[in-house]
Protein backbone atom coordinates (compact mmCIF):
# COMPACT_ATOMS: atom_id res chain seq x y z
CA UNK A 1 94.24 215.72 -16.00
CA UNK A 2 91.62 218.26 -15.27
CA UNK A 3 92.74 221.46 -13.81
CA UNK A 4 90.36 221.05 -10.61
CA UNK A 5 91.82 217.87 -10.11
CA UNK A 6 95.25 219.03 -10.42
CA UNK A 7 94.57 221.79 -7.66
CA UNK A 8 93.53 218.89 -5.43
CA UNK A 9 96.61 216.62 -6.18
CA UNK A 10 98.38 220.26 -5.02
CA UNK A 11 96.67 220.90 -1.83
CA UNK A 12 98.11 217.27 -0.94
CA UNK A 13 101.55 218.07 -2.23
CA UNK A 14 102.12 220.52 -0.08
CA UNK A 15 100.72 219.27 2.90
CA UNK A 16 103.07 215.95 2.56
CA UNK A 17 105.91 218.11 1.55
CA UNK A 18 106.07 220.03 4.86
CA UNK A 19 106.09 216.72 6.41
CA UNK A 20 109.28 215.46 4.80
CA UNK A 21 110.90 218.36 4.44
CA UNK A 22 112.71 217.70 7.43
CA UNK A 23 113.89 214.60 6.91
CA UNK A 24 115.40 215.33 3.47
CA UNK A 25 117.18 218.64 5.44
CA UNK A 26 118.47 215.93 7.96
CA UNK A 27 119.76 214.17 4.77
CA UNK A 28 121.42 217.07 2.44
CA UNK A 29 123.22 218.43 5.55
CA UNK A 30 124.96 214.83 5.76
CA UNK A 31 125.61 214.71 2.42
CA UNK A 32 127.06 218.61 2.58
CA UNK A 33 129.41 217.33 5.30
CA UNK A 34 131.62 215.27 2.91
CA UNK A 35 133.74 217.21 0.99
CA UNK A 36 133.04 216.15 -3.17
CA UNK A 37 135.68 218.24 -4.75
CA UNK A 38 137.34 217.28 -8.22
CA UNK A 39 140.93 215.96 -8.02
CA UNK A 40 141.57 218.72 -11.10
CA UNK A 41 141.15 221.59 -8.02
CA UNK A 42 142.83 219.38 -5.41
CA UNK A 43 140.22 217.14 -4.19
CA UNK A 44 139.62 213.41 -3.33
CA UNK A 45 136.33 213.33 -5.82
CA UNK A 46 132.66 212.44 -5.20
CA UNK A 47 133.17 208.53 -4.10
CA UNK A 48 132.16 208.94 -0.50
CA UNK A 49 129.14 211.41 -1.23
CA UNK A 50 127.85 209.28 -3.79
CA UNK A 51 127.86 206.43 -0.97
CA UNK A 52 125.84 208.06 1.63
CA UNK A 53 123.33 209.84 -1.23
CA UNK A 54 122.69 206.15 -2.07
CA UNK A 55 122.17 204.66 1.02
CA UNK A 56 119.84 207.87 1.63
CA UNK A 57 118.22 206.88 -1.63
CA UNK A 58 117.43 203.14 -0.42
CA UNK A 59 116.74 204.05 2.96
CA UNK A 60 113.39 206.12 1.12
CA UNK A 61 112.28 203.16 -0.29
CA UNK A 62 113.90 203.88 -3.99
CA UNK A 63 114.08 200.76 -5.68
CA UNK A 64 115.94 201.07 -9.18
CA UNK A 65 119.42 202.63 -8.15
CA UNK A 66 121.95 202.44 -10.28
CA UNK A 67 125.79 203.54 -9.79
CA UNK A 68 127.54 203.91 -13.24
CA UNK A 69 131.39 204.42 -12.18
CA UNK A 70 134.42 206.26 -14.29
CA UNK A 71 137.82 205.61 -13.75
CA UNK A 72 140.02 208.14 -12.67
CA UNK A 73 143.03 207.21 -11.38
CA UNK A 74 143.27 210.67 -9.56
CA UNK A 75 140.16 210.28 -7.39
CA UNK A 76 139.61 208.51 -4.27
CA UNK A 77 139.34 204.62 -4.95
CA UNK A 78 140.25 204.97 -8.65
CA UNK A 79 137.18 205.94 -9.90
CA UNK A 80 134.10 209.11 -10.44
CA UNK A 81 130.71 207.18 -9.45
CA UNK A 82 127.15 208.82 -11.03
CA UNK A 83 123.81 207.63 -9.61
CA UNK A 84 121.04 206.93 -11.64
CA UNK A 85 117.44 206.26 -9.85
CA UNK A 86 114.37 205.48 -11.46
CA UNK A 87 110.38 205.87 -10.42
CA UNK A 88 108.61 204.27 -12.95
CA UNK A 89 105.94 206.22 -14.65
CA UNK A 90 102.20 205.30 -16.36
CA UNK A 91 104.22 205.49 -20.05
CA UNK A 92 107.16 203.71 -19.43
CA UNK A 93 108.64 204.41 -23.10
CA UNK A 94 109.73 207.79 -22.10
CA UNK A 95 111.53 210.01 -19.27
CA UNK A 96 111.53 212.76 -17.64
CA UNK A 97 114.75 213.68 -15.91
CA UNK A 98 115.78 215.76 -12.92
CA UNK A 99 119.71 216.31 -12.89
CA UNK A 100 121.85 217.98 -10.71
CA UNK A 101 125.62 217.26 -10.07
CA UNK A 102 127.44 216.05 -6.56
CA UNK A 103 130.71 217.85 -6.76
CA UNK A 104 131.72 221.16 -5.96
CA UNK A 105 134.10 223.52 -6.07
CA UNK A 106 136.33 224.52 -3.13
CA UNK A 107 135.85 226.33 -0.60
CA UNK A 108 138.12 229.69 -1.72
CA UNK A 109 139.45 231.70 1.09
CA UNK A 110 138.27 230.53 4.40
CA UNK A 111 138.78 233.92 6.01
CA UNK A 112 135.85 234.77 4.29
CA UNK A 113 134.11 232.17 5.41
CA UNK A 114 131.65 232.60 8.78
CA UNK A 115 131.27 229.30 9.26
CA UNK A 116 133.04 225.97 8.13
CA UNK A 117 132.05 225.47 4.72
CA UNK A 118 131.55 221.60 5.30
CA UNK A 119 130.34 221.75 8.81
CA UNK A 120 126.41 222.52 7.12
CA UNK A 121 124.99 225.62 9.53
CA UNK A 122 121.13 226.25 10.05
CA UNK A 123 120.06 229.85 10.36
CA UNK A 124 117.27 231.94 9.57
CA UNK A 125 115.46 228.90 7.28
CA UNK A 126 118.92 228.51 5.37
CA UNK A 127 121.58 225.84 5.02
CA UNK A 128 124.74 227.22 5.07
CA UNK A 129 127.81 225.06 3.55
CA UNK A 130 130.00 224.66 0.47
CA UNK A 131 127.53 223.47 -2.19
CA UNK A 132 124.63 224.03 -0.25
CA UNK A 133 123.25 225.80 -3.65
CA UNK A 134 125.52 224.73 -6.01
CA UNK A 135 123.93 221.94 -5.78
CA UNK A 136 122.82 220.78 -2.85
CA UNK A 137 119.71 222.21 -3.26
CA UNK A 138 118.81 220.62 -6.40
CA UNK A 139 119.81 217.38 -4.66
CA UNK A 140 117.52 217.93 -2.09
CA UNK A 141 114.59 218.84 -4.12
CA UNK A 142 115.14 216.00 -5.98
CA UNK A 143 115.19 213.17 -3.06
CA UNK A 144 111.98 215.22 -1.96
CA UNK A 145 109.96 215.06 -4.79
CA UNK A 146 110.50 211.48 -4.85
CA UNK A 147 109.38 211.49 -1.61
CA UNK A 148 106.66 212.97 -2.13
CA UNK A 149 105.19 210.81 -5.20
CA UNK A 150 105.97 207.62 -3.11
CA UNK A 151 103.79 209.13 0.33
CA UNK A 152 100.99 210.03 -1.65
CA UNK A 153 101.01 206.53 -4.14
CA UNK A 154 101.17 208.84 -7.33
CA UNK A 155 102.27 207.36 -10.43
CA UNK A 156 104.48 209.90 -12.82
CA UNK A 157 102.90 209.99 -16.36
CA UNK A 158 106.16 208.72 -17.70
CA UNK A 159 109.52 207.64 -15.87
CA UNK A 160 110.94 210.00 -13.49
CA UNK A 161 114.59 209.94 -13.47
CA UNK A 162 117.04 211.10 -11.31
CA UNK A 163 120.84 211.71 -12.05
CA UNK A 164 123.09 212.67 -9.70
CA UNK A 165 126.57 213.26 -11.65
CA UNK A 166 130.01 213.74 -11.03
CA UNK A 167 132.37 216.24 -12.42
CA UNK A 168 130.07 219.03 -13.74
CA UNK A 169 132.44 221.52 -12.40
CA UNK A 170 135.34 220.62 -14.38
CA UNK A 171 133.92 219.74 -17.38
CA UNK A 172 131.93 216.82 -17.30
CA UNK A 173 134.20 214.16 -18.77
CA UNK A 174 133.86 211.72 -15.72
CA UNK A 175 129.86 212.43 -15.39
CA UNK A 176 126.96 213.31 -17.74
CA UNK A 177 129.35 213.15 -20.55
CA UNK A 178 129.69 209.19 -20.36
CA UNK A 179 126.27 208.64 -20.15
CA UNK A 180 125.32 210.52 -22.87
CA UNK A 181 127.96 207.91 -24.12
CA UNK A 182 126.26 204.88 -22.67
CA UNK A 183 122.65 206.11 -24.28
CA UNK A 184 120.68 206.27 -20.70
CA UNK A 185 118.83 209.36 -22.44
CA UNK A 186 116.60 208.34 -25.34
CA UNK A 187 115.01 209.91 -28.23
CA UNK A 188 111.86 211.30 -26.86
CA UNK A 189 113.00 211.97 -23.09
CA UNK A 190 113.01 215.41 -21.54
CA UNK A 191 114.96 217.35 -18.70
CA UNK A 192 114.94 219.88 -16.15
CA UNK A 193 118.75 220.26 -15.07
CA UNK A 194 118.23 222.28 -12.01
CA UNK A 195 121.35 224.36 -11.74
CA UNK A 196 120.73 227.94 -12.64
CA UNK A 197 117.67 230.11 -11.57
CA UNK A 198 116.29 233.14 -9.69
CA UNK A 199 115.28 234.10 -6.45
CA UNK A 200 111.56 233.55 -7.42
CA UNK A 201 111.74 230.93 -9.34
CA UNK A 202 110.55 232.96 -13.08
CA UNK A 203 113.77 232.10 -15.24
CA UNK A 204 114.05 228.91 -17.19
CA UNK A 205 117.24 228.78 -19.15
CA UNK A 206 116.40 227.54 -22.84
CA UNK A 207 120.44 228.72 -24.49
CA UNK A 208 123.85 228.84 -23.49
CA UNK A 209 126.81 230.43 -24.84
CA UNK A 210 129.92 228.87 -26.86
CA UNK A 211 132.77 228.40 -23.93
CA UNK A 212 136.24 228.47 -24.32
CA UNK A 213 138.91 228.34 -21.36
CA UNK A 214 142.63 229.06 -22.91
CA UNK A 215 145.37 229.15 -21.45
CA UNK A 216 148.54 231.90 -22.43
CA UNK A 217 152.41 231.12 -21.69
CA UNK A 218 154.21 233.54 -22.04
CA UNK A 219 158.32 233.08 -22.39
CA UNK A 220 160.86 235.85 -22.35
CA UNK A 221 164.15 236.08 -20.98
CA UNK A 222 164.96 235.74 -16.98
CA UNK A 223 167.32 237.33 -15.45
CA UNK A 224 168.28 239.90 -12.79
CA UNK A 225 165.62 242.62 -11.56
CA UNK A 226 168.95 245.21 -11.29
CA UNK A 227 169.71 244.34 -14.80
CA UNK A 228 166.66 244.16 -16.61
CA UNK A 229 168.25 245.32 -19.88
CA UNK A 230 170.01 241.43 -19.99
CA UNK A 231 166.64 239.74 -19.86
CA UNK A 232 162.85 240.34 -21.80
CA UNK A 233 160.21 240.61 -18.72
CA UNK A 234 157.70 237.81 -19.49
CA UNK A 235 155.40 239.35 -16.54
CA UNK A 236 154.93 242.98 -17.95
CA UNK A 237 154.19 241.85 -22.05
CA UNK A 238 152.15 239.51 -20.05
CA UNK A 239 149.96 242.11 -18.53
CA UNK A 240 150.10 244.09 -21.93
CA UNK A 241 148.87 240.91 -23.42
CA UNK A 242 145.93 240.45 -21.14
CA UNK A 243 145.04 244.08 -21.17
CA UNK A 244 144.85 244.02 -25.43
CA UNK A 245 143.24 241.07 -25.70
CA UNK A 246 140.16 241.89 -23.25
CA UNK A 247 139.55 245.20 -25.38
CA UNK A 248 140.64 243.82 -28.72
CA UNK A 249 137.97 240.55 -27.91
CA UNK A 250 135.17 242.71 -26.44
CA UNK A 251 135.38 245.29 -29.69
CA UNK A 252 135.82 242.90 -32.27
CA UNK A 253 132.80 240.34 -30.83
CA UNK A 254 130.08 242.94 -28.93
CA UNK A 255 127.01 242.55 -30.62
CA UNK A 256 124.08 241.92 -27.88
CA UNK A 257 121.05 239.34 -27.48
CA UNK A 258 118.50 239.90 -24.82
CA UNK A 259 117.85 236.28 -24.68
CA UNK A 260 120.70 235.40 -22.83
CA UNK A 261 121.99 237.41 -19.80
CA UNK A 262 124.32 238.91 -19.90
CA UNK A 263 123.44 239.58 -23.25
CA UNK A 264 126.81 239.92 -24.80
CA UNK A 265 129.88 237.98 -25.61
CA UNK A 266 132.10 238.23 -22.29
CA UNK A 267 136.33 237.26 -22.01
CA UNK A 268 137.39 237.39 -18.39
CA UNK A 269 140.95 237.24 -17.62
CA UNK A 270 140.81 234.89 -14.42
CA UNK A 271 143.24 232.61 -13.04
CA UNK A 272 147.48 233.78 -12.99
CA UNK A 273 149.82 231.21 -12.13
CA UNK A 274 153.03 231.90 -10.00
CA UNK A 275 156.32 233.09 -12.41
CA UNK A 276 159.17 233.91 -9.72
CA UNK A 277 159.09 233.47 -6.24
CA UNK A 278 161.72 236.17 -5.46
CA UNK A 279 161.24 240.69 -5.84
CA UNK A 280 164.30 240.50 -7.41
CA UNK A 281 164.16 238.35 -10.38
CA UNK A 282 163.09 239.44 -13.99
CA UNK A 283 160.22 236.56 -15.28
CA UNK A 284 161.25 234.56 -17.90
CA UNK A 285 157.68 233.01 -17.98
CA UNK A 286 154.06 234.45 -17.32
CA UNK A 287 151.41 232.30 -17.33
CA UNK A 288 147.54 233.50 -17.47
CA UNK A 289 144.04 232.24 -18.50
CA UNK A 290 140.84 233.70 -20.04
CA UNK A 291 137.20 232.05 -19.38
CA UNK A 292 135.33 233.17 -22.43
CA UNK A 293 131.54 232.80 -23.01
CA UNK A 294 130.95 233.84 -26.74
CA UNK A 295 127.22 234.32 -28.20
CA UNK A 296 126.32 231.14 -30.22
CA UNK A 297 125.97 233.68 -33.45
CA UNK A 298 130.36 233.70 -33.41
CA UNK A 299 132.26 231.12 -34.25
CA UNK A 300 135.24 230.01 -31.98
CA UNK A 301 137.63 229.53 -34.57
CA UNK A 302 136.93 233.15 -35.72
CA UNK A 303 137.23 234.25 -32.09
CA UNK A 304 140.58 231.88 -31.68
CA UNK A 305 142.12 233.51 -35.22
CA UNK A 306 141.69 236.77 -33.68
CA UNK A 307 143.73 235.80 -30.71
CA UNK A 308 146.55 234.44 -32.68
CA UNK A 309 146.47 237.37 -34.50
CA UNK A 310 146.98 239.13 -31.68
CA UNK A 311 149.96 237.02 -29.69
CA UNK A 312 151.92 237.20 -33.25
CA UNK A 313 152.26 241.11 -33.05
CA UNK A 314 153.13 240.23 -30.12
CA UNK A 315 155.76 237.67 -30.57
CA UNK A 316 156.76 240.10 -33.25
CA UNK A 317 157.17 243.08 -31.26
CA UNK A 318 158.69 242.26 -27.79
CA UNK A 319 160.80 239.27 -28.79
CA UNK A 320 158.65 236.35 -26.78
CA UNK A 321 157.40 233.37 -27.59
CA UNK A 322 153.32 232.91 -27.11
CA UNK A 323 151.59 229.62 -26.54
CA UNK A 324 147.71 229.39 -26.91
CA UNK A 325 146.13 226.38 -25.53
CA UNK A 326 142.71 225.29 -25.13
CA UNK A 327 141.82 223.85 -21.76
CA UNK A 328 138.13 223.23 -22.64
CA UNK A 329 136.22 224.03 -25.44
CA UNK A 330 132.44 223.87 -25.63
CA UNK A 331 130.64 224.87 -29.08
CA UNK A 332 126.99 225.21 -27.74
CA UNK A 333 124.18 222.99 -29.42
CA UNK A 334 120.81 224.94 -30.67
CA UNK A 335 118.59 226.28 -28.13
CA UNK A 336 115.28 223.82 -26.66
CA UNK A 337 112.75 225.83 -28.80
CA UNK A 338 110.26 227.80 -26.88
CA UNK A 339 107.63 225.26 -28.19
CA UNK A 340 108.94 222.19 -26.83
CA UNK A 341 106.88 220.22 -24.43
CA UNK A 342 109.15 220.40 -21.63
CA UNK A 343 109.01 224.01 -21.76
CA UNK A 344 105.65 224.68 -21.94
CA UNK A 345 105.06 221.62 -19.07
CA UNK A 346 107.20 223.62 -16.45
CA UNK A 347 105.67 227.06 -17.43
CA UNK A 348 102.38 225.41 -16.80
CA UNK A 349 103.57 223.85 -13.74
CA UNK A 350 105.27 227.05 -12.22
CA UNK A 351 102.30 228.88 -13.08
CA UNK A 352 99.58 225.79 -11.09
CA UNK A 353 102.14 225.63 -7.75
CA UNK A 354 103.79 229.03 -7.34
CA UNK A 355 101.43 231.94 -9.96
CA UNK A 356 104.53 232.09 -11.32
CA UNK A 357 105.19 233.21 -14.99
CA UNK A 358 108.31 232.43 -16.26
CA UNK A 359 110.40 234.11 -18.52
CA UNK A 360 112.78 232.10 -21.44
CA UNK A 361 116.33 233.27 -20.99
CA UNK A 362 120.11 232.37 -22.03
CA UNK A 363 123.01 232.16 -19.98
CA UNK A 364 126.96 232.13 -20.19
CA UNK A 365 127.27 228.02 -20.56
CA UNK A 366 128.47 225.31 -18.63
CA UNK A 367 125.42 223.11 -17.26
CA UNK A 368 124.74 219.58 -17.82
CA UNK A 369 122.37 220.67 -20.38
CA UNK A 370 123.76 221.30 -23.20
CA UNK A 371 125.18 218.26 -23.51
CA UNK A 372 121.62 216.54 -23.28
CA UNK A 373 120.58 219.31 -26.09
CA UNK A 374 123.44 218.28 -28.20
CA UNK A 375 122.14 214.90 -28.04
CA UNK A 376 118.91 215.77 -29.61
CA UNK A 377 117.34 215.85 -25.85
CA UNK A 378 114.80 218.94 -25.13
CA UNK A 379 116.18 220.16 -21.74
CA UNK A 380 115.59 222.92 -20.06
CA UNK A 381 117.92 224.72 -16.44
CA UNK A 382 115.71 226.04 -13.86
CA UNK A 383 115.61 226.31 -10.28
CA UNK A 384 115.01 229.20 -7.09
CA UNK A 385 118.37 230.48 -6.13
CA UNK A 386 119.44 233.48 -4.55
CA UNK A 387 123.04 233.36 -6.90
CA UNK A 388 125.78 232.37 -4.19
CA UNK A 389 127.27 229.76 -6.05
CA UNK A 390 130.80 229.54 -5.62
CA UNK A 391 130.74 232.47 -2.75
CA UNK A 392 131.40 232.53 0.68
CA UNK A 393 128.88 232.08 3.03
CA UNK A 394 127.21 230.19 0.14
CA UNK A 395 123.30 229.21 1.44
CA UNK A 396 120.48 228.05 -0.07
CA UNK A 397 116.83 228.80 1.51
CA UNK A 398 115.02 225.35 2.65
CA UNK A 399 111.64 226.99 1.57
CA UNK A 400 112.96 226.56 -2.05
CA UNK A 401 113.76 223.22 -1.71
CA UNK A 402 109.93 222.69 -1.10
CA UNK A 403 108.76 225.37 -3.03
CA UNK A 404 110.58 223.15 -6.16
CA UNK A 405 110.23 219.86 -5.15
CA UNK A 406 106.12 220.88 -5.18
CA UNK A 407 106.65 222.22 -8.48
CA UNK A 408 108.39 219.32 -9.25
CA UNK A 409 105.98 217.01 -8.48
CA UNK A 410 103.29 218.62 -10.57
CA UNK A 411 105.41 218.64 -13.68
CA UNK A 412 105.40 215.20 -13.48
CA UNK A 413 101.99 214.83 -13.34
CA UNK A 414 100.99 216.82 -16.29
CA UNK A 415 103.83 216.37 -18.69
């Protein structure tokens, strides 16, 4: 495609985009408005979103839907539903796919919160609501640059697919995970996952880190907080624990990459389960977790034998018993090389709709992409966010849902 006819095709694009934007605003804030959180954090699951984000999908004249659901006994009507949609492109051999994820996490503290978090707010050209970035946006973008394509009778130069998935917040087991299983992505296809990016759009993820979530139990001896000499205080070798651990992990594993950012190895102690509910009882039990996101040059079993090491001076000094287990463990794939076509498609396209240049860069883990990279698929993360997933207050800016969508639409066009 020439580049003065691609500068035409873009002078349309963004006309037509300002003329749906609205009604794809109209439709994210519905779908905000039902609550999508996994049943592993207390939630009913994605059933009833998925349900309206199809109807929306029919209602724009999207013929090849697809619902793939996964049983879960846990969620609301048994099961963990993922959309598939499909615009069929000149070279019908390959895809292109556009993938962003329907659940979310909760809502945190709601006196933090200005607003309701699933009562979607409009102010000052933002959406405000929990998952309104993470991932509404993408969501939106996505039904846009459909849109978009369909209004203006442009044909994709290969299929343009659209996944919506469940469960990317806890793991992906229930989602991308069992269609990677089911082979919907081919040898050949290529994807933009659009859940990381930066406020202008010029970072396009390429790496992630290993991750490893473990948990640590703890178990001393209870008994009463007057006579603590009678029991072994789970809670306080507990908080030594934690405390060696984070300095132990961070000396032994700190060597830096400037690809990724932040560019080293980080172990965050994060979530601390109740051990007594009374002042005046000695813990028997402490219970604490670590979210680790470890530089693909380490290996996790070194990084695992270093933390047995460490719970069995423990165990040898204080008297307790240590349990390590692995909640989730993710040993990241290879990088999409710089050269791939994907990436240099998007670079072109950032740099044709926005003057963008774009930057290659590696981040902590835990998108729907490196699944698709471990399955031999070149994808790339990349979207315009101002970081507030998983905040209160979370937003995201409806100029970026056109500003990508636009992008979008190019990148199909050219790649």
């Amino acid at each position: 495609m020439s580049g003065y006819l691609v500068k035409e095709i873009l002078e349309h694009v963004r006309m037509i985009s300002w003329e749906l934007l609205d009604d794809v605003v109209e439709a994210i804030i519905e779908i905000l408005r039902i609550p999508a959180i996994s049943p592993s954090a207390g939630g009913r699951g994605e059933l009833k979103r998925a349900e309206r984000l199809q109807s929306i999908l029919s209602g724009f004249g999207i013929e090849r839907v697809r619902r793939v659901d996964v049983p879960d006994e846990r969620a609301e009507g048994g099961i963990r539903p993922n959309i598939i949609a499909i615009l069929e492109g000149e070279d019908p051999s390959k895809t292109l796919w556009l993938v962003a994820h329907m659940d979310t996490v909760p809502e945190g503290d709601m006196r933090l919160w200005e607003t309701d978090p699933f009562e979607p707010v409009i102010r000052d050209g933002r959406i405000y609501a929990r998952g309104a970035e993470d991932n509404g946006q993408a969501i939106a973008s996505m039904l846009l640059v459909a849109r978009i394509l369909m209004e203006l009778g442009l044909r994709p130069r290969v299929n343009l697919g659209l996944v919506f998935v469940s469960d990317e917040e806890a793991g992906n087991k229930y989602g991308l995970e069992q269609l990677v299983r089911m082979e919907i992505f081919r040898k050949g296809d290529e994807a933009v996952v659009l859940d990381y990016g930066s406020p202008d759009g010029s970072e396009m993820e390429i790496a992630e880190k290993h991750m490893l979530w473990l948990k640590f139990t703890v178990r001393g001896v209870q008994a009463h907080a007057a006579f603590p000499h009678h029991g072994i205080n789970a809670h306080r070798i507990g908080a030594r624990l934690l405390l060696t651990l984070d300095e132990v992990l961070h000396e032994r594993f700190h060597e830096h990459d400037e690809l990724y950012i932040p560019p080293t190895s980080t172990f965050e102690p994060t979530k601390k389960e109740q051990n007594v509910e009374n002042v005046n009882t000695i813990p028997g039990i402490d219970v604490f977790y670590f979210d680790c996101r470890i530089l693909p040059k380490y290996s996790l079993d070194d990084v695992l034998s270093t933390i047995r090491e460490v719970c069995g001076r423990f165990e040898s000094i204080y008297g307790v018993r240590i349990e390590v287990k692995e909640v989730f463990r993710w040993d990241s794939p290879p990088p999409t090389p710089p050269s791939a076509n994907i990436v240099k498609k998007l670079l072109e396209a950032l740099k044709i709709s926005r003057g963008v240049d774009a930057k290659l860069i590696g981040i902590g883990g835990g998108t729907c992409a490196a699944l698709l990279r471990a399955q031999g698929i070149s994808a790339v993360v990349w979207s315009t966010l101002d970081g507030m997933a998983h905040k209160p207050n979370e937003y995201c800016k409806i100029e970026n849902i056109r500003k990508d969508a636009e992008t979008l639409a190019i990148l199909s066009l050219i790649i």
